[in-house]
C-alpha atoms as a PDB file:
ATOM      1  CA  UNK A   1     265.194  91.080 -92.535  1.00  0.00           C
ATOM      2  CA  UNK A   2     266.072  93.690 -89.994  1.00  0.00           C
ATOM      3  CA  UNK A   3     262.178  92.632 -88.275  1.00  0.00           C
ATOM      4  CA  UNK A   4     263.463  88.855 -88.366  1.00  0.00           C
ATOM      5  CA  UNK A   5     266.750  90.009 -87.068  1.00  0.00           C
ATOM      6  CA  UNK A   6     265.788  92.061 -83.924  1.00  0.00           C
ATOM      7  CA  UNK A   7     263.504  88.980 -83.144  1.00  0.00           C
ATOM      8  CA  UNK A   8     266.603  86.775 -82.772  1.00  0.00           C
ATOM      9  CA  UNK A   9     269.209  89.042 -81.662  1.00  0.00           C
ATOM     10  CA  UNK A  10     268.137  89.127 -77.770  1.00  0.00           C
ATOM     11  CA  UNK A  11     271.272  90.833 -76.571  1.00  0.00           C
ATOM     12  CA  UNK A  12     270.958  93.589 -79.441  1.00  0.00           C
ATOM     13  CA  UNK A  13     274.192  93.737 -80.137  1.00  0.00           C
ATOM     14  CA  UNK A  14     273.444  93.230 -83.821  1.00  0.00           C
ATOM     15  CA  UNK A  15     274.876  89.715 -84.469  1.00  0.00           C
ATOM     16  CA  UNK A  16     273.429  86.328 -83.894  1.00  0.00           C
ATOM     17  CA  UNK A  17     276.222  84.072 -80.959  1.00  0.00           C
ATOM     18  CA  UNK A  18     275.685  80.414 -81.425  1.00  0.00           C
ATOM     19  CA  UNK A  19     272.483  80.206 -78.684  1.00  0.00           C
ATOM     20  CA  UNK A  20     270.658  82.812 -80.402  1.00  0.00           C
ATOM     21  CA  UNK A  21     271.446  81.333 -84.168  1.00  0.00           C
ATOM     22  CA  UNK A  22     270.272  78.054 -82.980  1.00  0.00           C
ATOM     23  CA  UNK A  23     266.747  79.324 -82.804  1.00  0.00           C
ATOM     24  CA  UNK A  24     266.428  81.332 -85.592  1.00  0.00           C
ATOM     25  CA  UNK A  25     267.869  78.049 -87.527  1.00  0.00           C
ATOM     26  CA  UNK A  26     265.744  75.738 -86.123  1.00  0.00           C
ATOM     27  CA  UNK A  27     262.465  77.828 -87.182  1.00  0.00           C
ATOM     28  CA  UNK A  28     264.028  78.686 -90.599  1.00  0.00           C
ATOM     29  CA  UNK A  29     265.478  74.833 -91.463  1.00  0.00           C
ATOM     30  CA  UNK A  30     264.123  72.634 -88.468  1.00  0.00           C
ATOM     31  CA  UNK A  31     261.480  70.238 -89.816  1.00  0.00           C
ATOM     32  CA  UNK A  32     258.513  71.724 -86.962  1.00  0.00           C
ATOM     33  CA  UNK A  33     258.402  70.145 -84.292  1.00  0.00           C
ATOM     34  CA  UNK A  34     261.362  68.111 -84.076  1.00  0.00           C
ATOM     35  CA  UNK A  35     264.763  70.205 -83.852  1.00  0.00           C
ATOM     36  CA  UNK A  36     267.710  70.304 -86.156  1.00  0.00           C
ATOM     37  CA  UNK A  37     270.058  67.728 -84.197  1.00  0.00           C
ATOM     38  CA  UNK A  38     272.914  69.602 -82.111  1.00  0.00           C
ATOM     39  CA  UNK A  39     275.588  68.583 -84.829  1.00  0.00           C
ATOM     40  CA  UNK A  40     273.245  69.783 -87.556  1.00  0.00           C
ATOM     41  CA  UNK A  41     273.168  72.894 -85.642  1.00  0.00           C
ATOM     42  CA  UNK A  42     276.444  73.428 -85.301  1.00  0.00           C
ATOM     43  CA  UNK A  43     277.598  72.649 -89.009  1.00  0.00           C
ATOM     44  CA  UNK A  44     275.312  74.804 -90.226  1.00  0.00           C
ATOM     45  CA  UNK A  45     276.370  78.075 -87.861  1.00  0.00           C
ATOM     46  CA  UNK A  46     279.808  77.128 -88.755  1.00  0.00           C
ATOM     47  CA  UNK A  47     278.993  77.162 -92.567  1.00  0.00           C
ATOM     48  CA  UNK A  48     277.270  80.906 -91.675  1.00  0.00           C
ATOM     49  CA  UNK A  49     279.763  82.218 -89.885  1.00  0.00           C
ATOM     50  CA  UNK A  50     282.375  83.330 -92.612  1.00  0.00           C
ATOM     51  CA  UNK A  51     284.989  85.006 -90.696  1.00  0.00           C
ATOM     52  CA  UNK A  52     284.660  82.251 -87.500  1.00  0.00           C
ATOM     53  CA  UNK A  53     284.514  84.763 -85.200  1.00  0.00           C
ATOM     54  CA  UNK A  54     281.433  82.873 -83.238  1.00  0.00           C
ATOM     55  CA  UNK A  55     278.676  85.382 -84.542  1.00  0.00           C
ATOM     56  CA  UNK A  56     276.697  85.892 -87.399  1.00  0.00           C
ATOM     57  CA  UNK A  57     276.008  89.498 -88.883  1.00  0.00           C
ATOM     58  CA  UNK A  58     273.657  90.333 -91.309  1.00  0.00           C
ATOM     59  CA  UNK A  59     276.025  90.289 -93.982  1.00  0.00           C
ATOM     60  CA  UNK A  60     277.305  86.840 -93.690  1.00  0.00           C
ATOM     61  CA  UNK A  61     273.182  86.099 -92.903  1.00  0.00           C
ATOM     62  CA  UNK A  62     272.697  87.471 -96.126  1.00  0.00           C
ATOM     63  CA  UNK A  63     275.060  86.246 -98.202  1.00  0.00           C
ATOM     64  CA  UNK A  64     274.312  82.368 -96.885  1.00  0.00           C
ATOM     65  CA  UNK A  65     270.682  83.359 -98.172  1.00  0.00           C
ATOM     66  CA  UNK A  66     271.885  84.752-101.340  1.00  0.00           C
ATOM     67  CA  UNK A  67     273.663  81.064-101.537  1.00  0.00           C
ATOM     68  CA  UNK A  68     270.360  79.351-100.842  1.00  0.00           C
ATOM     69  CA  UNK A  69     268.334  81.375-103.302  1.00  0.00           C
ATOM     70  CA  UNK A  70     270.905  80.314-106.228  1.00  0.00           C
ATOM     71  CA  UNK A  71     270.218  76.436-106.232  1.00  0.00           C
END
């Protein structure tokens, strides 16, 4: 993950913002080449981000995985 994750996180600050999620959620969920619609987008950072503070960390990354891997 931490590979993945320094891919993503341009500014290296260790969390995803919004602009950077939206790639790494696009190439993760997206359907190729057409994009996840903005709204899509948007729903699904919001779902991400646990705490709301407008940035993903690894843990919150994680645990929506964990989530994902349960179903």
């Amino acid at each position: 993950m931490n590979k993945v994750w320094d891919d993503y996180d341009t500014s290296k600050d260790g969390r995803l913002d919004y602009e950077e999620s939206k790639a790494f959620i696009n190439d993760s969920f997206g359907s190729g080449a057409m994009p996840m619609p903005e709204k899509d987008l948007k729903a699904m950072f919001d779902k991400i981000d646990i705490d709301g503070s407008g940035k993903i960390s690894k843990g919150e990354m994680s645990a929506f995985l964990l989530q994902l891997t349960k179903f």
